[in-house]
C-alpha atoms as a PDB file:
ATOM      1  CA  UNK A   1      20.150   3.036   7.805  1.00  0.00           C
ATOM      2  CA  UNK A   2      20.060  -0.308   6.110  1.00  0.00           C
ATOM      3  CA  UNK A   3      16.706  -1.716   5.184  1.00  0.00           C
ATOM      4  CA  UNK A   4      17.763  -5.199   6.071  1.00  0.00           C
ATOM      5  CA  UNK A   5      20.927  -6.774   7.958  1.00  0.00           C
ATOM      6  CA  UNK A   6      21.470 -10.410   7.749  1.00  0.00           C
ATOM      7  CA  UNK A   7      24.305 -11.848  10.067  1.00  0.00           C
ATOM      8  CA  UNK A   8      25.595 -15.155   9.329  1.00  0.00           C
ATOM      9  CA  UNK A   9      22.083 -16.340   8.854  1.00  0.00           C
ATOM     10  CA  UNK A  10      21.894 -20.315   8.641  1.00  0.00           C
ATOM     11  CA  UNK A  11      18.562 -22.442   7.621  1.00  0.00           C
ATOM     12  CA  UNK A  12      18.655 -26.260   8.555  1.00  0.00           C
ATOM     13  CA  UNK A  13      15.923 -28.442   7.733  1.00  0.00           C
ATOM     14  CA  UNK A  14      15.136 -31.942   9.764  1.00  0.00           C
ATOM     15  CA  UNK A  15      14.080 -34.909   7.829  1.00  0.00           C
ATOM     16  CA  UNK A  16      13.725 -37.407  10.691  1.00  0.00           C
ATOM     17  CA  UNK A  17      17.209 -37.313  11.822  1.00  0.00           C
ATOM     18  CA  UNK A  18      19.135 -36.463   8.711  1.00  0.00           C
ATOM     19  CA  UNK A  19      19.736 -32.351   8.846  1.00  0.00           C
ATOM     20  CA  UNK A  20      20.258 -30.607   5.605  1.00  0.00           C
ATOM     21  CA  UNK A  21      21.619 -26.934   5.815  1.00  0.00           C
ATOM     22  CA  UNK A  22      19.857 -24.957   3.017  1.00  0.00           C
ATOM     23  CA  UNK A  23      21.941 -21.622   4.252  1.00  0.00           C
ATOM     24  CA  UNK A  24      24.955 -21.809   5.344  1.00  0.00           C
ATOM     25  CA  UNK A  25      25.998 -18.483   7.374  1.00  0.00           C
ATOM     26  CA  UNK A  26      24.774 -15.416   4.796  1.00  0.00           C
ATOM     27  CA  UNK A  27      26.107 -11.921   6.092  1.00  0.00           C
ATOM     28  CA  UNK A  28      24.822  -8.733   3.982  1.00  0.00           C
ATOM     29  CA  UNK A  29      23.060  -6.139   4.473  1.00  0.00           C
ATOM     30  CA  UNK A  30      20.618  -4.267   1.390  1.00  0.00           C
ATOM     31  CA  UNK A  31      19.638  -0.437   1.475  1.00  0.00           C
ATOM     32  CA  UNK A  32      16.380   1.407   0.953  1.00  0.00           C
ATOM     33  CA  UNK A  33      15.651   1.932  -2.930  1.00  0.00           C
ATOM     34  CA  UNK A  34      17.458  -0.972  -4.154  1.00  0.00           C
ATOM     35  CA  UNK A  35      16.636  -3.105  -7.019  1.00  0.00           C
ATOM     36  CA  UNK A  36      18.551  -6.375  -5.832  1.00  0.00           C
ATOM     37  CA  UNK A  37      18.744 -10.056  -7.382  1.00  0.00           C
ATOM     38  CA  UNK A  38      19.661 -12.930  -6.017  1.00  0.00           C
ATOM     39  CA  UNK A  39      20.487 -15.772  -8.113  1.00  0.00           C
ATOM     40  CA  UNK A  40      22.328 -19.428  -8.602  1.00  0.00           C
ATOM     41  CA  UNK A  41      21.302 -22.738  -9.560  1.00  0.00           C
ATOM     42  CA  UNK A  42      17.874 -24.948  -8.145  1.00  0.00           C
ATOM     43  CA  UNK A  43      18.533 -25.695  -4.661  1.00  0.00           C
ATOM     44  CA  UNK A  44      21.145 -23.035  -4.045  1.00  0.00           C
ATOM     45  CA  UNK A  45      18.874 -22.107  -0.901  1.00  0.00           C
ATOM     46  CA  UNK A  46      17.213 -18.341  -2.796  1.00  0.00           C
ATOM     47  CA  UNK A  47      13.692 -19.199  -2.498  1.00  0.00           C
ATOM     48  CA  UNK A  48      14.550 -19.929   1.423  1.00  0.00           C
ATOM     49  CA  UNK A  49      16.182 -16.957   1.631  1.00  0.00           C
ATOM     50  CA  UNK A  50      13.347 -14.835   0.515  1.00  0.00           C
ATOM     51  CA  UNK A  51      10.849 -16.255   3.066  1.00  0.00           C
ATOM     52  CA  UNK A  52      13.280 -15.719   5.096  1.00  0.00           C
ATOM     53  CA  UNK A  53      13.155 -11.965   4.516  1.00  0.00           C
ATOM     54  CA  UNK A  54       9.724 -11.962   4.236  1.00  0.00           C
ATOM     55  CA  UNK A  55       8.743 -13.135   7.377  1.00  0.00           C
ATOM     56  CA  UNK A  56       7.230 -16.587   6.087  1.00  0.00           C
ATOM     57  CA  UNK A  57      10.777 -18.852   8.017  1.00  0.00           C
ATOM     58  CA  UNK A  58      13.167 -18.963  10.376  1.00  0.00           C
ATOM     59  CA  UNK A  59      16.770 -18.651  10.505  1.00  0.00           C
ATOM     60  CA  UNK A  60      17.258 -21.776  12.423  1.00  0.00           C
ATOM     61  CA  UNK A  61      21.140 -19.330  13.385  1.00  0.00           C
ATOM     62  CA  UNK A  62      22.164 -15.682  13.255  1.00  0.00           C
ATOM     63  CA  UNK A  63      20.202 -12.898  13.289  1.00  0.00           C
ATOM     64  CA  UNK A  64      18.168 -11.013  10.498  1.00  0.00           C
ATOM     65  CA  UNK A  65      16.660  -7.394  11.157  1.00  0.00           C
ATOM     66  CA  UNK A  66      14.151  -6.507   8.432  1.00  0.00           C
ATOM     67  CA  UNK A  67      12.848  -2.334   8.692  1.00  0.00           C
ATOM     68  CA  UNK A  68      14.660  -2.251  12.136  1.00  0.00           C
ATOM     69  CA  UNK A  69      12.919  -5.062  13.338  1.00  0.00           C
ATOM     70  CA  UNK A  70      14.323  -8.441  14.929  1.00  0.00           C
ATOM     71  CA  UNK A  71      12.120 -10.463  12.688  1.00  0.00           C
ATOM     72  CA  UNK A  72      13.742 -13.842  14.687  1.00  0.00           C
ATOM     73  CA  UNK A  73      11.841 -13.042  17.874  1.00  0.00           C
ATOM     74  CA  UNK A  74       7.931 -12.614  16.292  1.00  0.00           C
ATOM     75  CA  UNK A  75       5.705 -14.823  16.337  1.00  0.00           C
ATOM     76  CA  UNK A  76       3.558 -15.721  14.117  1.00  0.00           C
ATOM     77  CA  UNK A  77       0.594 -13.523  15.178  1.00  0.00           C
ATOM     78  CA  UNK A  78       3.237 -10.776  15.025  1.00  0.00           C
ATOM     79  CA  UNK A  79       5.085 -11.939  11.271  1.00  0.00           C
ATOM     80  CA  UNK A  80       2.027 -11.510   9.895  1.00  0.00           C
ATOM     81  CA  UNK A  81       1.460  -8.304  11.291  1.00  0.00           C
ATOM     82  CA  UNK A  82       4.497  -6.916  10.016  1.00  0.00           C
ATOM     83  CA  UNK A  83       4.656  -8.437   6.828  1.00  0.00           C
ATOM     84  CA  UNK A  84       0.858  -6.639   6.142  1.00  0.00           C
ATOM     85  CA  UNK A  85       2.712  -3.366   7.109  1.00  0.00           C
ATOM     86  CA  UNK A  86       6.159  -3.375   5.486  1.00  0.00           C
ATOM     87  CA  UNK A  87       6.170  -6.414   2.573  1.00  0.00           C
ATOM     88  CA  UNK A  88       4.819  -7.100  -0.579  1.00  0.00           C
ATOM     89  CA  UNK A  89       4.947 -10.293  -2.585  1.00  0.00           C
ATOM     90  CA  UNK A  90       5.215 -10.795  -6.109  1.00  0.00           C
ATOM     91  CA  UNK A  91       4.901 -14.693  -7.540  1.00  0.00           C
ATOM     92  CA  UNK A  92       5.677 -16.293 -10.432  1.00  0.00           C
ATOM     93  CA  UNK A  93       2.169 -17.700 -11.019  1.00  0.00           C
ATOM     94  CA  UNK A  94       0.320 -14.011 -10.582  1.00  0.00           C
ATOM     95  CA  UNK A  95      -2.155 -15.847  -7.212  1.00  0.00           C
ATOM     96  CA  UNK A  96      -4.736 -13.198  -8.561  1.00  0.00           C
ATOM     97  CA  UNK A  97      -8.218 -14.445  -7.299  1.00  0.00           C
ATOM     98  CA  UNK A  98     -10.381 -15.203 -10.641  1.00  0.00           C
ATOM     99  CA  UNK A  99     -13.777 -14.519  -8.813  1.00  0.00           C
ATOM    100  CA  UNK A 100     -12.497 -10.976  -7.939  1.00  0.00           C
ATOM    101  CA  UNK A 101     -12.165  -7.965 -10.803  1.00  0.00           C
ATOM    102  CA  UNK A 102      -8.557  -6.300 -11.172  1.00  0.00           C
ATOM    103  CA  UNK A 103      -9.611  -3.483  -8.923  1.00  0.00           C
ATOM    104  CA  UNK A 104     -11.050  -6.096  -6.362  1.00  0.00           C
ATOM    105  CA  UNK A 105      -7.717  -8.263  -6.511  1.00  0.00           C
ATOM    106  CA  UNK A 106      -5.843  -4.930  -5.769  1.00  0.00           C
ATOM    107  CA  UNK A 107      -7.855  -3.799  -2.888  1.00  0.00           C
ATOM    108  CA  UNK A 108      -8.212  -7.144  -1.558  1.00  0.00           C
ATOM    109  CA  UNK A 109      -4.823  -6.934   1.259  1.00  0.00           C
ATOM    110  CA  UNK A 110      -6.221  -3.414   1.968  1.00  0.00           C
ATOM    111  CA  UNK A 111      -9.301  -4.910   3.410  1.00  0.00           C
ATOM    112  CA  UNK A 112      -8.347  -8.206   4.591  1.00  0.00           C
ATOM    113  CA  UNK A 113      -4.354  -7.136   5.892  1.00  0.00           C
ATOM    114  CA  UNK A 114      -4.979  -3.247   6.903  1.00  0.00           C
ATOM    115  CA  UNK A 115      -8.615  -2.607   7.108  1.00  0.00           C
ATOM    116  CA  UNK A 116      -8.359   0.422   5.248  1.00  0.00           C
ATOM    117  CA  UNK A 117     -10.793   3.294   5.078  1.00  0.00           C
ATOM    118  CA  UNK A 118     -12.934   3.165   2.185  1.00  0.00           C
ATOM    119  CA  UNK A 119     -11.877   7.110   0.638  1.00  0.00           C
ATOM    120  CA  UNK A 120      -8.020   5.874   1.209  1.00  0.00           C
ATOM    121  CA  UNK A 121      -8.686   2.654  -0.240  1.00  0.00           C
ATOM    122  CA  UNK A 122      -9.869   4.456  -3.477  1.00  0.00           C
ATOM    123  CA  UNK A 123      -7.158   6.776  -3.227  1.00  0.00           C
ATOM    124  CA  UNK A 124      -4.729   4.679  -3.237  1.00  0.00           C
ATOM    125  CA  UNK A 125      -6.214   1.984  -5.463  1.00  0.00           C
ATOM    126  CA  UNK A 126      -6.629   4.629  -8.431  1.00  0.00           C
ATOM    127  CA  UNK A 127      -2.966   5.991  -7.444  1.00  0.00           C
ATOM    128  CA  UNK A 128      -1.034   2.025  -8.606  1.00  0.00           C
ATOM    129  CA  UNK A 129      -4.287   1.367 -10.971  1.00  0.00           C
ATOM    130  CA  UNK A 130      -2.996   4.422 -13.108  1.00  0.00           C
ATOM    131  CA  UNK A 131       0.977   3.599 -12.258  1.00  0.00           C
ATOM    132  CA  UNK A 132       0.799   0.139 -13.715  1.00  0.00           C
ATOM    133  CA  UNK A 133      -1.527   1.278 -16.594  1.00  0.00           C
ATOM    134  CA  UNK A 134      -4.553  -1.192 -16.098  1.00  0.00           C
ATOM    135  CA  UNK A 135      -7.357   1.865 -15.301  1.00  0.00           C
ATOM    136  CA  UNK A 136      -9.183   1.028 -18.363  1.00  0.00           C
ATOM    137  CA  UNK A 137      -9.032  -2.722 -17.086  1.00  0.00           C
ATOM    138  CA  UNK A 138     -10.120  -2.693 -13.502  1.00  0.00           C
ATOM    139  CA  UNK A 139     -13.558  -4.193 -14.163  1.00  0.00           C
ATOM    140  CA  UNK A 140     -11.752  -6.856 -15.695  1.00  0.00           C
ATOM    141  CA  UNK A 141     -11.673 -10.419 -14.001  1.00  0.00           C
ATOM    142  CA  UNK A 142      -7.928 -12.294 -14.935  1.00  0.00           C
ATOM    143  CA  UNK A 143      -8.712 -15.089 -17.009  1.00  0.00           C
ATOM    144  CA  UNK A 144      -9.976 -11.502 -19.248  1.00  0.00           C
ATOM    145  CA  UNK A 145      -6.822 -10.329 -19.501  1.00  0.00           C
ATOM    146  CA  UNK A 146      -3.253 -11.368 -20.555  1.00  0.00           C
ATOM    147  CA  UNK A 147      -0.012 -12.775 -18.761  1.00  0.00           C
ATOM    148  CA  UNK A 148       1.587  -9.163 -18.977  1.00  0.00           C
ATOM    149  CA  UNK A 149      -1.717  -7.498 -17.585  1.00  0.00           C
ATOM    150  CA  UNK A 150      -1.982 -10.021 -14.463  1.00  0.00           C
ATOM    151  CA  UNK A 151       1.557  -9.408 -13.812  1.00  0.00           C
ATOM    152  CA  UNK A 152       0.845  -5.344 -14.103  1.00  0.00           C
ATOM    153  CA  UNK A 153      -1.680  -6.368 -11.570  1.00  0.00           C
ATOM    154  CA  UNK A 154       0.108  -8.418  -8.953  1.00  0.00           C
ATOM    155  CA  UNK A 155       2.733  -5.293  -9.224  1.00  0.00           C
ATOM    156  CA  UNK A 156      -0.062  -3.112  -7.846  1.00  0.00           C
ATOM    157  CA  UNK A 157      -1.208  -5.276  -5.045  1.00  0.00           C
ATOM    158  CA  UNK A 158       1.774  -5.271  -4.175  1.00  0.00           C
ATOM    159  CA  UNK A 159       2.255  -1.679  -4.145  1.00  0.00           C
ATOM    160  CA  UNK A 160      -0.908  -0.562  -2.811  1.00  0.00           C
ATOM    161  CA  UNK A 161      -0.303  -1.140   1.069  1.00  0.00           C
ATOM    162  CA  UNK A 162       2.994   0.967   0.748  1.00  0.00           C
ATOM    163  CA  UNK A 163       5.144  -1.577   1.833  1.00  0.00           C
ATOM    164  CA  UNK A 164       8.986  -0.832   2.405  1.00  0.00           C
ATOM    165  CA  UNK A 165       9.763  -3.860   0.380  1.00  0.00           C
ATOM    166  CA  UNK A 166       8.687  -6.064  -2.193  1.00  0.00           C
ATOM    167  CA  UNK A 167       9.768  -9.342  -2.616  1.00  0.00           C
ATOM    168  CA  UNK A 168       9.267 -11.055  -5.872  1.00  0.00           C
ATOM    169  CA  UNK A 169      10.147 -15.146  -6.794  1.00  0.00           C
ATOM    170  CA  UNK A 170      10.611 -15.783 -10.381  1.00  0.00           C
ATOM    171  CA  UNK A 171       8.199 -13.123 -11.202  1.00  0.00           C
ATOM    172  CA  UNK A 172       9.113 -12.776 -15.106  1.00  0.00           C
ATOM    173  CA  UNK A 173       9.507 -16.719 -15.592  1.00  0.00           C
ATOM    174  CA  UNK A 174       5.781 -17.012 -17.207  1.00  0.00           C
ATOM    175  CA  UNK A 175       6.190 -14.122 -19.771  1.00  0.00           C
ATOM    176  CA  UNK A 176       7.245 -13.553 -23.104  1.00  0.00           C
ATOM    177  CA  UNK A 177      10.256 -11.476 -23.801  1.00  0.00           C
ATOM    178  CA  UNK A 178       8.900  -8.158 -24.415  1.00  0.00           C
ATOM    179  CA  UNK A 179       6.356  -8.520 -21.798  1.00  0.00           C
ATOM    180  CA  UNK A 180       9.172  -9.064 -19.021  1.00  0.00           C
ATOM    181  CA  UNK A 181      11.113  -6.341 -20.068  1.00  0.00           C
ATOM    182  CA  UNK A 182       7.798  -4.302 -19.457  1.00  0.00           C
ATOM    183  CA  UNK A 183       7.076  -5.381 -16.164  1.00  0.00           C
ATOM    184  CA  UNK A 184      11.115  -5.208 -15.233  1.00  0.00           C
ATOM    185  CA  UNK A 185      10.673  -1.129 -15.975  1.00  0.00           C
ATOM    186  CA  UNK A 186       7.397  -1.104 -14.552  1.00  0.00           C
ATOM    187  CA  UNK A 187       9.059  -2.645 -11.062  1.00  0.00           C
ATOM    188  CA  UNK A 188      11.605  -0.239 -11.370  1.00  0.00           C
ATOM    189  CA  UNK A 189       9.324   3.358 -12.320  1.00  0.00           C
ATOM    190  CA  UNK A 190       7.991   2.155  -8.625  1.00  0.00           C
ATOM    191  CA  UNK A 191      11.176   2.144  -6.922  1.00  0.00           C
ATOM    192  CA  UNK A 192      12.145   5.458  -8.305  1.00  0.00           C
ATOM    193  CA  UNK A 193       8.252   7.144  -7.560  1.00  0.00           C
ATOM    194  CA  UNK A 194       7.879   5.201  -4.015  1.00  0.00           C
ATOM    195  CA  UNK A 195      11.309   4.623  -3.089  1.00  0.00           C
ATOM    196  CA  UNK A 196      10.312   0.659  -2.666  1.00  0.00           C
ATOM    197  CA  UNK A 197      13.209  -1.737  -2.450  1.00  0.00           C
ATOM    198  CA  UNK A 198      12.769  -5.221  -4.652  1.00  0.00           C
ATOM    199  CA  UNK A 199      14.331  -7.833  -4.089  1.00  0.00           C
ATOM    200  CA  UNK A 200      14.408 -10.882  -6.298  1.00  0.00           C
ATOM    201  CA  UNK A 201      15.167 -14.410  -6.515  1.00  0.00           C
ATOM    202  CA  UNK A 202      15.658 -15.618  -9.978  1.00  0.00           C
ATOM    203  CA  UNK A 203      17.177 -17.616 -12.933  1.00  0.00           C
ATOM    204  CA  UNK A 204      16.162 -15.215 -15.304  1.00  0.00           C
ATOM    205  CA  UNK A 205      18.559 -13.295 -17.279  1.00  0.00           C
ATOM    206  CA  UNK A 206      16.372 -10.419 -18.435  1.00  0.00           C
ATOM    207  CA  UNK A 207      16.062  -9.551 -13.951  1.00  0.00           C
ATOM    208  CA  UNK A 208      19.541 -10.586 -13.903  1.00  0.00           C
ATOM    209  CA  UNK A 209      20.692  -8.110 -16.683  1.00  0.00           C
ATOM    210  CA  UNK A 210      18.936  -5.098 -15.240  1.00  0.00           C
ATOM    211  CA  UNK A 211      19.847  -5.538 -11.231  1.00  0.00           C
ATOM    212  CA  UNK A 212      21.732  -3.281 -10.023  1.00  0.00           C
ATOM    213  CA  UNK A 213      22.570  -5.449  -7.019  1.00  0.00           C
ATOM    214  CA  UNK A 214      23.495  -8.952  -7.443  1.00  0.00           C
ATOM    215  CA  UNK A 215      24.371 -11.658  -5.042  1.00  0.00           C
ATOM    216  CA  UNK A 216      25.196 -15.189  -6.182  1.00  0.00           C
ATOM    217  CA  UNK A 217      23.879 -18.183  -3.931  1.00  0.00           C
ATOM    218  CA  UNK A 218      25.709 -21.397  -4.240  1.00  0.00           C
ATOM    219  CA  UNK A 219      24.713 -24.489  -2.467  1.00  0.00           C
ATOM    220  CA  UNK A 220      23.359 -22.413   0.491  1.00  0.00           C
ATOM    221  CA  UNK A 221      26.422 -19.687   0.396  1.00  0.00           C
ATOM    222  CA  UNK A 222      27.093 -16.223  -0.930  1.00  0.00           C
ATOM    223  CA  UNK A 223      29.602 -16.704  -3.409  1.00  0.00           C
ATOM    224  CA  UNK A 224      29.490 -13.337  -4.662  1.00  0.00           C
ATOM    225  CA  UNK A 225      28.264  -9.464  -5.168  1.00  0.00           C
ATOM    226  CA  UNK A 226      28.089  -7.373  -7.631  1.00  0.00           C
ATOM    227  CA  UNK A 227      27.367  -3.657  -7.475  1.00  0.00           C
ATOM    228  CA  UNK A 228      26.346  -2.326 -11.369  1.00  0.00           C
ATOM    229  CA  UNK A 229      24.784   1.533 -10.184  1.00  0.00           C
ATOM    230  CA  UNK A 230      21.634   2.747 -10.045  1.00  0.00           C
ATOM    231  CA  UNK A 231      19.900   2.886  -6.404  1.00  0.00           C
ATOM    232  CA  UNK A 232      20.559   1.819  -3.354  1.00  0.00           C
ATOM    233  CA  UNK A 233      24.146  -0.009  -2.157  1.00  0.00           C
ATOM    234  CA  UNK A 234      23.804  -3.137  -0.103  1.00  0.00           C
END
């Protein structure tokens, strides 16, 4: 069963009475286990698209099931409730909190979004801690560690609630070569062990080398896919 369907979705925003169609009827649908990349140009409507998908917009037409759920008809009491249970978020700017340590910034959506026991909270928290490679760092606060390391670390909070999907905006776009091509296997070790799907939206060539789904936004329209292997088949 797909993990998302997305039926001639369309995204209009109103600037007093001018209307300007950031989507422009997007059909696809993306499988559990995929490691899929949406690109194009600024403005091509990907960054909509992902909030979209995660729960944080609208599809002003069409309809868009996310995990088997009509994600059109919740409100907002209800997105959020379902986003804390099936999505992760990765950003391009890390949003780590710099009063909290690495192991606080990882717990912190398993206290404030699921109000998780404490023994499953430690669990799981030494479970992506270990996966990502920043044990030895957890006392850490980020402005102690480096661009690579808070990336490593928003990876993990994203992991840690076990979400279905993760969805991740220009998440290389602040590091250094090698250090993207680090985080790119990291991202993809996790689909394979957890059987996440990751979905990005991205200029960057290094994500848009090793996708193994790509679709190509154009001025608010899929122009194109491309299927190169690997996991899932959207």
């Amino acid at each position: 069963m797909s993990l998302i369907v997305a039926e001639n979705i369309q995204k209009d925003y109103f600037a007093g009475e001018v209307t300007v169609r950031a989507l422009k009827g997007l059909s696809f649908e993306i499988e559990p286990a995929s490691f899929v990349s949406f690109v194009g140009p600024s403005g091509s409507g990907k960054t909509t698209l992902l909030n979209l998908i995660g729960c944080l917009d609208k599809p002003t037409e069409g309809t868009l099931k996310v995990v088997n759920t009509d994600v059109l008809h919740l409100d907002r009491k209800q997105s959020a409730s379902f986003r804390g249970s099936n999505i992760g978020f990765i950003f391009q700017d890390f949003n780590l909190i710099p009063v909290l340590t690495v192991y606080e910034n990882i717990e912190y959506p398993l206290l404030m979004v699921q109000n998780v026991p404490a023994s499953e909270r430690r669990k799981r928290l030494n479970t992506v801690l270990e996966a990502v490679g920043m044990t030895d760092q957890k006392d850490k606060y980020p402005d102690q560690i480096s661009g690579g390391q808070k990336q490593r670390v928003a990876v993990a909070r994203a992991l840690v609630t076990n979400p279905k999907l993760v969805l991740a905006d220009e998440p290389t776009a602040n590091l250094d070569h090698k250090t993207a091509y680090m985080v790119i296997e990291l991202m993809k070790k996790m689909r394979d062990e957890f059987r996440t799907t990751f979905i990005f939206s991205t200029h960057d060539q290094k994500i848009v080398g090793e996708a193994e789904i790509l679709y190509t936004l154009e001025d608010g329209e899929l122009k194109g896919k491309e299927v190169k292997g690997g996991g899932g088949n959207g």
